[in-house]
Structure formats: structure tokens, C-alpha cells
N, C-alpha and C. Protein backbone atom coordinates (compact mmCIF):
# COMPACT_ATOMS: atom_id res chain seq x y z
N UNK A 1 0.86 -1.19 0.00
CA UNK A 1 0.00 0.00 0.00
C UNK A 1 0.89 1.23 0.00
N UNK A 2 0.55 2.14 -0.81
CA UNK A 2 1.31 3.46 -1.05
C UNK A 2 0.41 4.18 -0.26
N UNK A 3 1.16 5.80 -0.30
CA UNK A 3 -0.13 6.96 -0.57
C UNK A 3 1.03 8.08 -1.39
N UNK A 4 -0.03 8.96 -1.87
CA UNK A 4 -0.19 10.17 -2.66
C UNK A 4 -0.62 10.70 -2.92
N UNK A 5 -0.93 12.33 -3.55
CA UNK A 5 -1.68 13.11 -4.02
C UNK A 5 -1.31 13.73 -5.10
N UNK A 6 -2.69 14.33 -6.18
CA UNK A 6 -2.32 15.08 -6.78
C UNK A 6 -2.79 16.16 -6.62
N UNK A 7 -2.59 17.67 -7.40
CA UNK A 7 -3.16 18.64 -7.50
C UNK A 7 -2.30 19.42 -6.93
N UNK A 8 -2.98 20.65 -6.30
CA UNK A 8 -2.46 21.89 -5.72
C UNK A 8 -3.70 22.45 -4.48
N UNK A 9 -3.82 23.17 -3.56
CA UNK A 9 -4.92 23.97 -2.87
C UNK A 9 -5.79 23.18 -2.72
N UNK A 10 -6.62 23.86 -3.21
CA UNK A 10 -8.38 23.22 -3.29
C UNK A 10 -8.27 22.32 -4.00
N UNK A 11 -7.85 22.02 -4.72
CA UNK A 11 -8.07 20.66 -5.79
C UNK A 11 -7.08 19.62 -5.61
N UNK A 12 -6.37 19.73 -4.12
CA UNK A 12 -5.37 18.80 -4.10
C UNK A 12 -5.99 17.64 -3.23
N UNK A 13 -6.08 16.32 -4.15
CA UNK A 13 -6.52 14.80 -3.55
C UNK A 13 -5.76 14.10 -3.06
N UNK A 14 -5.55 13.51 -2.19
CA UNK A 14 -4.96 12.29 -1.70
C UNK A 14 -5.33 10.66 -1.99
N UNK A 15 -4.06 10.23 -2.54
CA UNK A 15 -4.63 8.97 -2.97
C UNK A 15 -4.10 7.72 -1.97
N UNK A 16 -4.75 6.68 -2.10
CA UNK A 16 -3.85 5.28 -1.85
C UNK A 16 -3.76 4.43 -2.93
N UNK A 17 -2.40 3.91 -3.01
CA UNK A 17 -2.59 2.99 -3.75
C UNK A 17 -2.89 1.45 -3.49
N UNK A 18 -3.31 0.38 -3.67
CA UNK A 18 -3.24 -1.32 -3.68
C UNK A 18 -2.65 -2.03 -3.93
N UNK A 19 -2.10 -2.80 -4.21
CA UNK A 19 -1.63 -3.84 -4.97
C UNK A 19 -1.62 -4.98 -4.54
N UNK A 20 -2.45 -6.61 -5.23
CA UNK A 20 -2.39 -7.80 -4.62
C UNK A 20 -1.09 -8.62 -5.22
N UNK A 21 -0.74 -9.54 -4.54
CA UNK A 21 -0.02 -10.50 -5.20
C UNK A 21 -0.74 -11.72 -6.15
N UNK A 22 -1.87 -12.03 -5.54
CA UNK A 22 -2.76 -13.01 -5.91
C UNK A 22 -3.76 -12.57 -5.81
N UNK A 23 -5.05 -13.13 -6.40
CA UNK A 23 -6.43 -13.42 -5.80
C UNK A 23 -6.70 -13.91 -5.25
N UNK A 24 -7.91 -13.71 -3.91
CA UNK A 24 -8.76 -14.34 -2.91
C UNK A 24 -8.00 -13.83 -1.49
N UNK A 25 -6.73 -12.52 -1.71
CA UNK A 25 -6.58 -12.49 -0.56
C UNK A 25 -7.44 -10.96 0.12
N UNK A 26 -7.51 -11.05 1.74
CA UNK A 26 -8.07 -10.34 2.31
C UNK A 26 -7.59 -9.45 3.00
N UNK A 27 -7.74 -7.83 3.20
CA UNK A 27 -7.31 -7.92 4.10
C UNK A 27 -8.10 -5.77 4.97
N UNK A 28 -7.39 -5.39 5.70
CA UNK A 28 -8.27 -4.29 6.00
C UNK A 28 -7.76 -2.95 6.22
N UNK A 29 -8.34 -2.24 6.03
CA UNK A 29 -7.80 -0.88 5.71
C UNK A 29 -8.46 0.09 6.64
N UNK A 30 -8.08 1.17 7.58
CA UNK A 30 -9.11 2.41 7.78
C UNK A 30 -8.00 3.43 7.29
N UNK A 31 -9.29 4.13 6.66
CA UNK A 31 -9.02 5.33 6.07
C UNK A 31 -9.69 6.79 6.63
N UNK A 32 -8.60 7.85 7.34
CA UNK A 32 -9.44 8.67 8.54
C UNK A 32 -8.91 9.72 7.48
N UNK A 33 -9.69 10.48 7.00
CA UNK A 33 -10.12 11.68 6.31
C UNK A 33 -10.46 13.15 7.97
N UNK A 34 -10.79 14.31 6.92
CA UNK A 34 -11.09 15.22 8.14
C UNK A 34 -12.15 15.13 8.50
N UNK A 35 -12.97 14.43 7.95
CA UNK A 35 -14.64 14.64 7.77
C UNK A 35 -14.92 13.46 8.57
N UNK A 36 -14.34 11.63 8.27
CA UNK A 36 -14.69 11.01 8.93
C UNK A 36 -14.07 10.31 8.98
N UNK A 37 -14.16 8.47 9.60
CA UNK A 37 -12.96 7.55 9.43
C UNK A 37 -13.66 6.50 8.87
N UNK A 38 -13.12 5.74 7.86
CA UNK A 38 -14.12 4.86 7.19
C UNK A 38 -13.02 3.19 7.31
N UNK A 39 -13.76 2.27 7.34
CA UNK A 39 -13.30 1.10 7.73
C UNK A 39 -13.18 0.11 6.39
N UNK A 40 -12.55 0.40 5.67
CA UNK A 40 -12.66 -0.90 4.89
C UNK A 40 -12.28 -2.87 4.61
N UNK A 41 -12.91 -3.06 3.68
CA UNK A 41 -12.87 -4.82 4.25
C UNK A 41 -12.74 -5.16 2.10
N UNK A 42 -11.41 -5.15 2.29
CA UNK A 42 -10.86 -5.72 0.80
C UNK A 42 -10.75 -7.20 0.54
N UNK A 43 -10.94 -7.45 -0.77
CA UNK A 43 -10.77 -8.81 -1.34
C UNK A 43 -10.06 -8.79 -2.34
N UNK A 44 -9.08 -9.50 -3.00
CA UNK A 44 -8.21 -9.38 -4.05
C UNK A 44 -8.58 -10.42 -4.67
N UNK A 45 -9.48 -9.95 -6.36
CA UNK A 45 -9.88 -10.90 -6.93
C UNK A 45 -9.10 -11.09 -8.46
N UNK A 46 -9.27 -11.72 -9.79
CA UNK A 46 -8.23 -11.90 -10.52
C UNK A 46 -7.96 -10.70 -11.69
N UNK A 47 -9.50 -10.11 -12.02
CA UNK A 47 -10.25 -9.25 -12.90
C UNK A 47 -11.40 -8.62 -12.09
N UNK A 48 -11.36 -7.25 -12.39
CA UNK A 48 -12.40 -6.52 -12.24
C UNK A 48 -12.03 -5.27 -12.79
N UNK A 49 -13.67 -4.58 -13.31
CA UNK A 49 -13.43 -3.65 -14.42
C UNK A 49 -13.61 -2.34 -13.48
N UNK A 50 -13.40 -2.45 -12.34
CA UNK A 50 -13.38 -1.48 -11.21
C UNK A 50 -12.26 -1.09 -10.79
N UNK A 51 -11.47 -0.24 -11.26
CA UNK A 51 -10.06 -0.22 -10.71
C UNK A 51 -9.76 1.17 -9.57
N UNK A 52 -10.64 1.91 -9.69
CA UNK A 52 -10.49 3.11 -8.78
C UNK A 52 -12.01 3.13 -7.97
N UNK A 53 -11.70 3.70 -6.88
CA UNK A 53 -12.89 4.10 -6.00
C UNK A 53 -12.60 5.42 -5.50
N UNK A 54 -13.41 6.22 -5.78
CA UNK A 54 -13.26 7.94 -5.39
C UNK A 54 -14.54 8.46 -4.25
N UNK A 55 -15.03 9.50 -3.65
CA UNK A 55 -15.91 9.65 -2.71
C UNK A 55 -15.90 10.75 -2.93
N UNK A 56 -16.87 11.57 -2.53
CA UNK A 56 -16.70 13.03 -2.44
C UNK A 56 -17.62 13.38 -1.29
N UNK A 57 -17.21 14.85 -1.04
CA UNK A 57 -18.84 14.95 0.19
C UNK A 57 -19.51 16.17 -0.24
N UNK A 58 -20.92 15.75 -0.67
CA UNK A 58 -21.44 16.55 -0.99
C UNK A 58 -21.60 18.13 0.16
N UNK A 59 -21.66 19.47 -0.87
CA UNK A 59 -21.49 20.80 0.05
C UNK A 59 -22.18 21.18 1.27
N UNK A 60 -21.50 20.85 2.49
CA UNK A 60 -22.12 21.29 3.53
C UNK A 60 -23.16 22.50 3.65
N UNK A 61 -24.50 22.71 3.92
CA UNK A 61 -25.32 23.45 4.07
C UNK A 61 -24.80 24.51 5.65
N UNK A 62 -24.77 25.13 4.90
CA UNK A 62 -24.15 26.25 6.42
C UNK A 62 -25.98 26.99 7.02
N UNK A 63 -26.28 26.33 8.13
CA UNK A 63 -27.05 27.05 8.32
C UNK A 63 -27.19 27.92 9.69
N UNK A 64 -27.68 29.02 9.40
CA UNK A 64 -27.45 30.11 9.71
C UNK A 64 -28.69 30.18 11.09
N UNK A 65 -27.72 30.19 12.29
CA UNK A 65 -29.16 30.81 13.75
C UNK A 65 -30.27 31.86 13.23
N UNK A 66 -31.56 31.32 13.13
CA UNK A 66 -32.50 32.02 12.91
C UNK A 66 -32.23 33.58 14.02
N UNK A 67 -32.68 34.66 13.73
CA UNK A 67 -32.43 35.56 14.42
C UNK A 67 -33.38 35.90 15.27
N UNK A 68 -33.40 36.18 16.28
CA UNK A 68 -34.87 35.84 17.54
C UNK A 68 -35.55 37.06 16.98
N UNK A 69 -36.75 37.45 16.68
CA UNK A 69 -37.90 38.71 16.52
C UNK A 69 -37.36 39.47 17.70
N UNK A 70 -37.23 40.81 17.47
CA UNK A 70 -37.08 41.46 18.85
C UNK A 70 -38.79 41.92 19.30
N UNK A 71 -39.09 42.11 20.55
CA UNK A 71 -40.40 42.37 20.59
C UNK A 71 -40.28 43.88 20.09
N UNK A 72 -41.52 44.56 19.72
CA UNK A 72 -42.14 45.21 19.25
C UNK A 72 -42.73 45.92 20.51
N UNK A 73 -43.10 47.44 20.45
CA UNK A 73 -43.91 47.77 21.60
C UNK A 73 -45.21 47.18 21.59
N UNK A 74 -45.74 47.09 20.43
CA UNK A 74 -46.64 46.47 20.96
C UNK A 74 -47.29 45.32 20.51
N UNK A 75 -47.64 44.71 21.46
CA UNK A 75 -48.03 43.03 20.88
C UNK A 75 -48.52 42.37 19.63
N UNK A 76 -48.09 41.65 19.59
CA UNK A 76 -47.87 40.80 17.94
C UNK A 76 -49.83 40.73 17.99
N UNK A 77 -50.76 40.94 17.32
CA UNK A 77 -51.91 40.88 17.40
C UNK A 77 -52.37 39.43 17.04
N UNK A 78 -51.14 38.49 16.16
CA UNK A 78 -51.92 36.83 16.16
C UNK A 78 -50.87 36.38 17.34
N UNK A 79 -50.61 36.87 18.78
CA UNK A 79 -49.58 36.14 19.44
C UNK A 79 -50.66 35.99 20.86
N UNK A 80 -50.89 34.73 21.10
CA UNK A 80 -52.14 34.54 21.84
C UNK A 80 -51.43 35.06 23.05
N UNK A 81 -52.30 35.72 24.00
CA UNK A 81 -52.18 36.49 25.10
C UNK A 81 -53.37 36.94 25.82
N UNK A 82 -53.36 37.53 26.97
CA UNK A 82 -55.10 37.76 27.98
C UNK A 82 -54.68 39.38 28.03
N UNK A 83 -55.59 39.93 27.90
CA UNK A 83 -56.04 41.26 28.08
C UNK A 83 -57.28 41.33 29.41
N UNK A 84 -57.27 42.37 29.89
CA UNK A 84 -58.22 42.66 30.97
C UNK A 84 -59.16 44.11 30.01
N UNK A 85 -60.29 44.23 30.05
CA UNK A 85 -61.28 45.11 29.79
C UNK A 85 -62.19 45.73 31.04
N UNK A 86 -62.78 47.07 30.51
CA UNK A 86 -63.57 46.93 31.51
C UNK A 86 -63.05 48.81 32.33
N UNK A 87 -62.89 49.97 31.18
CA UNK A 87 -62.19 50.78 31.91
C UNK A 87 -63.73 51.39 31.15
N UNK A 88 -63.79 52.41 31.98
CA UNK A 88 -64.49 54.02 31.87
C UNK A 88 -63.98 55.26 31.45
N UNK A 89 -64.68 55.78 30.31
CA UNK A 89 -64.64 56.95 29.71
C UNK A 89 -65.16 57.76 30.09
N UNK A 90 -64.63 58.86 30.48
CA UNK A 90 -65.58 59.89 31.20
C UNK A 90 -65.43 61.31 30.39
N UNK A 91 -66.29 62.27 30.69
CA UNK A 91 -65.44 63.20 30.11
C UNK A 91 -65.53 64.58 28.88
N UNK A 92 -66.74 65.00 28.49
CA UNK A 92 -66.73 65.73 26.95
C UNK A 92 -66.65 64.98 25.87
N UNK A 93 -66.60 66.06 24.84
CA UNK A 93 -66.23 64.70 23.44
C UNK A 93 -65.05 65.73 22.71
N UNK A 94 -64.14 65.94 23.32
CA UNK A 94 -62.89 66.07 22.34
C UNK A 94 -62.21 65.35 21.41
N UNK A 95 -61.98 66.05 20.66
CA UNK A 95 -61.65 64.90 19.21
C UNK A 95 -60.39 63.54 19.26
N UNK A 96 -59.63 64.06 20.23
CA UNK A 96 -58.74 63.39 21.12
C UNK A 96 -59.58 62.35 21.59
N UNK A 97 -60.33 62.37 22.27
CA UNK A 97 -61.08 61.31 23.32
C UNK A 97 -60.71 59.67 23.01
N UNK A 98 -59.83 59.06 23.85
CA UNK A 98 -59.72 57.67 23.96
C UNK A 98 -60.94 56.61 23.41
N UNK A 99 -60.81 55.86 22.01
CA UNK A 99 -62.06 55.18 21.69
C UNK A 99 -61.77 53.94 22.71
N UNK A 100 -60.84 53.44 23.30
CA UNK A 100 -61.29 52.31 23.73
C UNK A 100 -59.39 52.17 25.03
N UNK A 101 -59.57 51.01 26.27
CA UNK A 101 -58.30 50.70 27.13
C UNK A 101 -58.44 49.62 26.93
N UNK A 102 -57.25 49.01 27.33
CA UNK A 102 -56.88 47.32 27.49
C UNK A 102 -55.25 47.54 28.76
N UNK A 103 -55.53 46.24 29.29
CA UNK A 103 -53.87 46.09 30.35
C UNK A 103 -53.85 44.92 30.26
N UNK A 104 -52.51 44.26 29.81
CA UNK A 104 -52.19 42.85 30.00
C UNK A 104 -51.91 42.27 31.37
N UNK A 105 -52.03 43.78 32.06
CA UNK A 105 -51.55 42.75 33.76
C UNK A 105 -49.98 43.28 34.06
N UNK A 106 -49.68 43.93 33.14
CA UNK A 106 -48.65 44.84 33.30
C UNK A 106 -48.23 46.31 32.64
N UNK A 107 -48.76 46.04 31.46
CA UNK A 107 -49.13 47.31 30.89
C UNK A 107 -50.70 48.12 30.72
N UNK A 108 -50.78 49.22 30.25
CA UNK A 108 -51.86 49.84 30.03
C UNK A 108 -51.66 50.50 28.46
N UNK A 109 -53.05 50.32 27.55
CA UNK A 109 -52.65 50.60 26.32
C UNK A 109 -54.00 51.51 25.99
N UNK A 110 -54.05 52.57 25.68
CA UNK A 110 -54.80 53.66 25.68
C UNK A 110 -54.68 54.43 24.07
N UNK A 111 -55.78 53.58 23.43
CA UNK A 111 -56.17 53.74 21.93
C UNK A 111 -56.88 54.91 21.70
N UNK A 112 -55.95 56.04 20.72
CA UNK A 112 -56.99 57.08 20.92
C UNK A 112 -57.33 56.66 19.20
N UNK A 113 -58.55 58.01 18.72
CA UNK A 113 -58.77 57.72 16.98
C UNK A 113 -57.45 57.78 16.18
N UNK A 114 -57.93 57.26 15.11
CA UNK A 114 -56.90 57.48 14.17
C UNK A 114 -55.85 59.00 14.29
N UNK A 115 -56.76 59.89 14.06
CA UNK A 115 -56.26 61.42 13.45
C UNK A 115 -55.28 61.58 14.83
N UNK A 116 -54.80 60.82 15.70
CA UNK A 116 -53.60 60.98 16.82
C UNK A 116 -52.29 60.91 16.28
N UNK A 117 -52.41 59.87 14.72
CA UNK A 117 -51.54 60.10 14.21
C UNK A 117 -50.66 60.78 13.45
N UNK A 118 -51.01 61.66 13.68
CA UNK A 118 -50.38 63.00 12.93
C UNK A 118 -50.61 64.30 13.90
N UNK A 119 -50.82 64.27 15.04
CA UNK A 119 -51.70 64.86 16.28
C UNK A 119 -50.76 65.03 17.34
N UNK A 120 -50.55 65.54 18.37
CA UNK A 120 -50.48 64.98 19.93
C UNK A 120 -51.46 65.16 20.54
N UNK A 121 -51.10 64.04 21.56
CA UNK A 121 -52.25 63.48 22.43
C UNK A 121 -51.55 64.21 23.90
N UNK A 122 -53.23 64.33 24.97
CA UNK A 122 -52.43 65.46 25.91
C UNK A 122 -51.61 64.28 26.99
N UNK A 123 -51.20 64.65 28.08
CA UNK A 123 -50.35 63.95 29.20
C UNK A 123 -51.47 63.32 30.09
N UNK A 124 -51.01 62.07 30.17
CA UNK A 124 -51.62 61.28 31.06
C UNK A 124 -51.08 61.80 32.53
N UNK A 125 -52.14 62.00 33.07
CA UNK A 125 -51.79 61.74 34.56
C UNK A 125 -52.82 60.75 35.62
N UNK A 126 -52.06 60.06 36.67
CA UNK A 126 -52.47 59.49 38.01
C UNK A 126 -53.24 60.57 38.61
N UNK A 127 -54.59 59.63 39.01
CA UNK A 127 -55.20 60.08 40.15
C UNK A 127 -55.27 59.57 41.46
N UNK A 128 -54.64 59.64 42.26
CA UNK A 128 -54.62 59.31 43.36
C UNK A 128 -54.79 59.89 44.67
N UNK A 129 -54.38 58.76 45.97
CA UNK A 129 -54.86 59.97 47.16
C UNK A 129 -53.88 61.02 47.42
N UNK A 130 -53.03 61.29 46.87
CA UNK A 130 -52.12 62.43 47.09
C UNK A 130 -52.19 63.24 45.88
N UNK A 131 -53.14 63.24 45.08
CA UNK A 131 -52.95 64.09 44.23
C UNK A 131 -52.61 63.57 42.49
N UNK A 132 -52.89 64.18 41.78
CA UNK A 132 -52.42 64.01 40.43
C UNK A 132 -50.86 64.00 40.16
N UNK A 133 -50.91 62.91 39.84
CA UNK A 133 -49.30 62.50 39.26
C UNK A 133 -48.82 62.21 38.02
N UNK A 134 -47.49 62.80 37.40
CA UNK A 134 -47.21 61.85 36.45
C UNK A 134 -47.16 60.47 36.41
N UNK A 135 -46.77 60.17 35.18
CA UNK A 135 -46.33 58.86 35.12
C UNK A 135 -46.01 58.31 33.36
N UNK A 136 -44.94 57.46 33.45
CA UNK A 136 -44.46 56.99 32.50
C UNK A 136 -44.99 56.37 31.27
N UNK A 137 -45.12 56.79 30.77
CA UNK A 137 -45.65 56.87 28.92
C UNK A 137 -45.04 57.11 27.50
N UNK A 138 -45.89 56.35 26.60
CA UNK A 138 -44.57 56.78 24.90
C UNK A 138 -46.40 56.65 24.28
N UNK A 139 -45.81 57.66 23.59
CA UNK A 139 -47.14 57.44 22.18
C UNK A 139 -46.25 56.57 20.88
N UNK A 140 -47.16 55.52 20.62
CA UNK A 140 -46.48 54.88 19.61
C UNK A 140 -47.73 54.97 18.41
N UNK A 141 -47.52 55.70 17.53
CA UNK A 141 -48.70 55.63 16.77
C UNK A 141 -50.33 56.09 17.17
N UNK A 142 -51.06 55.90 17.08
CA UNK A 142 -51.70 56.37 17.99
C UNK A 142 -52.42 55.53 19.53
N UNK A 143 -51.25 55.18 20.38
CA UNK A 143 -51.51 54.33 21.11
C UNK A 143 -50.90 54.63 22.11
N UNK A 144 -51.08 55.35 23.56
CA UNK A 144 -50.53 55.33 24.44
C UNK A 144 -49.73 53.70 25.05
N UNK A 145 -48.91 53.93 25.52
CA UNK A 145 -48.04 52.71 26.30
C UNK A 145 -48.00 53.52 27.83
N UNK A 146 -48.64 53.04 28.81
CA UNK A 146 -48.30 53.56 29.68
C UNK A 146 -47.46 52.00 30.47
N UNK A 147 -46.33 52.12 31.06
CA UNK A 147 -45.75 51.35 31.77
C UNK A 147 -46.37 50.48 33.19
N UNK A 148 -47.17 50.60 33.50
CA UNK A 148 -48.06 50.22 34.45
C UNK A 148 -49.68 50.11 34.95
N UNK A 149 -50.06 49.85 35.48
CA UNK A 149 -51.77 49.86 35.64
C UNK A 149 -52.34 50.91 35.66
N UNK A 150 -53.05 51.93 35.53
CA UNK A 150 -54.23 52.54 35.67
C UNK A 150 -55.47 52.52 36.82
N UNK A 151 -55.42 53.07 37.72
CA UNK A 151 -56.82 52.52 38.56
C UNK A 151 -57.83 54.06 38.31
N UNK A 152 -57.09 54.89 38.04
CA UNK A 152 -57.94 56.13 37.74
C UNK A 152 -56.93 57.34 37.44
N UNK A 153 -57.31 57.63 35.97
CA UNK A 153 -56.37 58.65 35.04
C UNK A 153 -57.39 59.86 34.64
N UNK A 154 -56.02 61.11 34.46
CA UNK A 154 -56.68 62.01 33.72
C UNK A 154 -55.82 62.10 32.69
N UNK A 155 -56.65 62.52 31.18
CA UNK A 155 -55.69 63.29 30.44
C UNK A 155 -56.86 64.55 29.78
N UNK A 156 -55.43 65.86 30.37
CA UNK A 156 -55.90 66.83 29.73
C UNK A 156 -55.13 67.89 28.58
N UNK A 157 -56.11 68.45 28.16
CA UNK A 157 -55.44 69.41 27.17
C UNK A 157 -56.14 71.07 27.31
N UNK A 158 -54.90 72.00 27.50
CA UNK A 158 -55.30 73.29 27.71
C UNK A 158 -55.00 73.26 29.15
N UNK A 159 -55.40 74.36 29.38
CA UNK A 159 -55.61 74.67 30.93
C UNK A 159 -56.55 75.99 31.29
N UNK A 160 -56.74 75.62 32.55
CA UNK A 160 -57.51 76.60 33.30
C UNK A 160 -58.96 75.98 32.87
N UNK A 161 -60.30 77.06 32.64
CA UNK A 161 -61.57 76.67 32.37
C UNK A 161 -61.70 76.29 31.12
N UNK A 162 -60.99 76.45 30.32
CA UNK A 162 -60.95 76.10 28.80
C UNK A 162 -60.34 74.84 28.96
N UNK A 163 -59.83 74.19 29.54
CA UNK A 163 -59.00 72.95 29.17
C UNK A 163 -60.11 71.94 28.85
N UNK A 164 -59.53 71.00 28.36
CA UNK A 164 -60.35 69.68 27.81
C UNK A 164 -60.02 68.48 28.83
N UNK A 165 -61.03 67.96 29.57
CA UNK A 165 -60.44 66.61 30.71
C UNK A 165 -61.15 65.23 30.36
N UNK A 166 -60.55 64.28 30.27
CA UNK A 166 -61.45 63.28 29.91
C UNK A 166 -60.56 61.98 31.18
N UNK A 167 -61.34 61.79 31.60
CA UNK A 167 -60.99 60.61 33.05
C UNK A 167 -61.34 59.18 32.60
N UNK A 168 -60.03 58.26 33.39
CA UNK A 168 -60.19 57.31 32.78
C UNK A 168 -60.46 56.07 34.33
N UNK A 169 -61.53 55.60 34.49
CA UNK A 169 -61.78 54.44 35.91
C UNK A 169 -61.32 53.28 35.55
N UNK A 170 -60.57 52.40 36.29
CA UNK A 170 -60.43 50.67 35.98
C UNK A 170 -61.71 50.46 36.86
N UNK A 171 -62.51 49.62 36.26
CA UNK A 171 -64.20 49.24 36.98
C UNK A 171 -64.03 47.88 37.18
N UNK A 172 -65.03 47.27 37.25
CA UNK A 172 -64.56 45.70 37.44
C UNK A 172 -64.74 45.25 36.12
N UNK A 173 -62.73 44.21 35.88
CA UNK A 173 -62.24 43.89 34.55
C UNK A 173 -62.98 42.80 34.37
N UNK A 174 -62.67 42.71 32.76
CA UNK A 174 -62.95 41.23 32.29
C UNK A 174 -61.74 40.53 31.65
N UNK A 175 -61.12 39.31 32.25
CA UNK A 175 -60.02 39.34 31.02
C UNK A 175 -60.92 38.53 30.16
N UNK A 176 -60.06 38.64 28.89
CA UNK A 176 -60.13 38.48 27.64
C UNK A 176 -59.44 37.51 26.86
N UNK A 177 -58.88 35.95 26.20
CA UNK A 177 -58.52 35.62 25.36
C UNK A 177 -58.01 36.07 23.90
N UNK A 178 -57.01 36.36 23.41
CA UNK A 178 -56.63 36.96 22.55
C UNK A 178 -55.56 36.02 21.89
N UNK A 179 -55.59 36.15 20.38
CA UNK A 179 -56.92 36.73 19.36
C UNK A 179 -58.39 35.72 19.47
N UNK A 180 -59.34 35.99 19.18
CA UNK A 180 -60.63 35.77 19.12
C UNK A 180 -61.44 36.44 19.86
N UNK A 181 -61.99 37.15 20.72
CA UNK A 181 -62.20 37.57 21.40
C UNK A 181 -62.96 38.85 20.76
N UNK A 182 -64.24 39.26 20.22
CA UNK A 182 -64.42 40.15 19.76
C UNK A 182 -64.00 41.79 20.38
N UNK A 183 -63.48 41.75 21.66
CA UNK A 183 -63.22 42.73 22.47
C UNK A 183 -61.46 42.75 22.23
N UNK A 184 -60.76 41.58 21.17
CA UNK A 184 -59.48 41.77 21.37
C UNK A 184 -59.04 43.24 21.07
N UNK A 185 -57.84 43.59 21.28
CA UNK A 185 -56.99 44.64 21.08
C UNK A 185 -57.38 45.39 18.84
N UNK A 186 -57.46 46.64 18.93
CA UNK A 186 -57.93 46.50 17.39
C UNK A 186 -56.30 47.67 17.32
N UNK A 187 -55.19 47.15 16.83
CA UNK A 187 -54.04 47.95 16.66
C UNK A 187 -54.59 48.58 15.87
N UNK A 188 -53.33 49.76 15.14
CA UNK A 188 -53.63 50.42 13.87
C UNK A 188 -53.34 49.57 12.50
N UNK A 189 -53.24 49.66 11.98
CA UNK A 189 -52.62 48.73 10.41
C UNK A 189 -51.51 48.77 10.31
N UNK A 190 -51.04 49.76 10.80
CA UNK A 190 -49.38 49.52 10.71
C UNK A 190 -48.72 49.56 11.74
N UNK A 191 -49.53 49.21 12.79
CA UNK A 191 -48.74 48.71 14.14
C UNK A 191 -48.63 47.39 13.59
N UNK A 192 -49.85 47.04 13.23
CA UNK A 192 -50.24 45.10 13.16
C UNK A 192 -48.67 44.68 12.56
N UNK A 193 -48.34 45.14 11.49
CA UNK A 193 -47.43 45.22 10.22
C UNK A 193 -45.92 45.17 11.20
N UNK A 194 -46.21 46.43 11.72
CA UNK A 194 -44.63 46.35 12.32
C UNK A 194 -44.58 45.28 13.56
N UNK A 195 -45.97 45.58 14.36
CA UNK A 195 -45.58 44.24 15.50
C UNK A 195 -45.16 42.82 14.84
N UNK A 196 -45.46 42.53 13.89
CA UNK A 196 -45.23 41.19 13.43
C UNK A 196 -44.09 40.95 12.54
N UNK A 197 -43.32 42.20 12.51
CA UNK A 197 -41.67 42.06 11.86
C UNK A 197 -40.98 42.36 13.05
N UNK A 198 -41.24 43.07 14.29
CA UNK A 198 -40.91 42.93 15.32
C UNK A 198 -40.13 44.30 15.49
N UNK A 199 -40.43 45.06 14.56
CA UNK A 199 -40.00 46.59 14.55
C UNK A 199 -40.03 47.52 15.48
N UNK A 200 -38.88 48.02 15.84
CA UNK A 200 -38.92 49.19 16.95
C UNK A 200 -39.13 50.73 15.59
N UNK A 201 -40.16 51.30 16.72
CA UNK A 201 -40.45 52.94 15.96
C UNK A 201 -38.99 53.36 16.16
């Protein structure tokens, strides 16, 4: 048994060579490549029109870690989840006016009409026993994100006797199943769009 190669780089093969003295003898070979180690089991017969045996490995598929969705502010609308319902509108009818609330139990999401989108919407504030407070919020489209629960909000616009106030009560919730749920969450169209590529505004 020899060995050798031909070629250069990429195209350079390594060979072995054989040779019997006779036919009918046996005998065994492993052959450890980078890829694997293969065991062979030879016979030396008188004729055969087989004189080379070659292998190749077909091109490894490189596949690539899917990349995780980053979340989105706001929820993927086919990503099943519970919503709580069940808040109060109080208030005038400013064109602003909140059509509808939802809280997953950690957030609060405060849907005003469409035309918010191109608009601002006024400052949410806490009502509580010490008084009206801020508190932490992003308008994403036309959709308040407030960072926490709600048990009773104002948002106003203007001030003094002219201002506009519209109050918001948590009453007793309902949660909700989501999606199906005819009360589910109704995003904008292009929240839906971006929540589900997982897009930050």
C-alpha cells in the first residue's frame, strides 16, 4: 500500500494505492479523512473492471441561527395572550377622546382615533390619594403605552376653564382571550405590520 496526491490547494486529492499478489486475498484498511474515518474490508480478486474508487462529500449546508424577533412595543396581534377590559370613559367629546383601554396585567394601552396620528395626544396623569401625578408613557402611533396599571387617570389638554379633561376608571375587569375575542386589542394597520416584523419605531 502506497499513498499520494495530486493537484495543488483546493483541488489537491490524496490517494492510496493497492496492490495484490494473488487473488482471494483479504485484508483491512481504515481510512481517517477530516470529515470522517471509514473502515474498509478488501478482497483481491483476478479481474475486475473497477479499478479506482473515489468519494466526495457533498457541500455542507451552512445554516445560519434564525435571528430571535425582537419584541415590538406592541403586541404581535396573532400572538395569543389575555387582556383585561372593563375601563371608563368619562369626560366631553374632544376629538382626542380615547375610543377604547386594554392592560395585560402589566401594561396599560390607551387607543386614541386614528387622526392621533399626525396629532399629539395630551399627558396622562395618576389620580390618586395624594394628588395628580405623572407617570411613565410613549405614544407609539396612535396608542398610548403607559408602563403600568391605571386605577384612575386624567388626560388633559389646555388649561384653566378652557381645558379639555377626559378621566379614565379601571371598573370591574374582564379578562379576555386573545386573538378571538371580539373585544381583542384592534391595533392600527401599521402597528399590526410592524408588530409582526418585530419593529422598533
Amino acid at each position: 500500500m502506497k499513498e499520494g496526491a495530486s493537484g495543488l490547494g483546493d483541488t489537491l486529492r490524496p490517494h492510496i494505492f493497492l496492490a495484490a499478489s494473488q487473488p482471494g486475498l483479504r485484508t483491512g484498511v481504515i481510512v481517517t479523512t477530516t470529515k470522517r474515518t471509514y473502515l474498509l474490508d478488501l478482497k483481491s480478486v483476478l479481474t475486475s473492471p473497477i479499478r479506482v474508487v473515489r468519494w466526495t462529500y457533498p457541500q455542507e449546508m451552512t445554516v445560519k441561527p434564525r435571528k430571535a424577533k425582537e419584541p415590538g412595543l406592541l403586541p404581535d396581534p396573532q400572538e395569543p395572550r389575555q387582556y383585561h377590559v372593563g375601563y371608563k370613559i368619562e369626560g366631553g367629546k374632544p376629538d382626542w377622546k380615547p375610543r377604547s383601554i386594554w392592560d395585560d396585567g402589566k401594561k396599560t394601552y390607551i387607543v386614541y382615533p386614528e387622526f392621533a396620528l399626525f396629532e399629539c395626544v395630551p399627558m396622562l396623569r395618576l389620580i390618586g390619594p395624594n394628588g395628580p401625578q405623572l407617570v411613565n408613557a410613549r405614544q407609539y402611533l396612535n396608542v398610548l403605552i403607559v408602563d403600568q396599571l391605571v386605577a384612575r387617570g386624567e388626560l388633559r389638554m389646555g388649561s384653566g376653564e378652557h381645558a379639555e379633561v377626559v378621566t379614565l376608571t379601571r371598573e370591574s375587569l374582564k379578562t379576555i382571550a386573545c386573538p378571538g375575542d371580539p373585544d381583542c386589542p384592534r391595533w392600527p394597520q401599521a402597528a399590526q405590520v410592524l408588530a409582526k416584523k418585530g419593529v422598533q419605531p
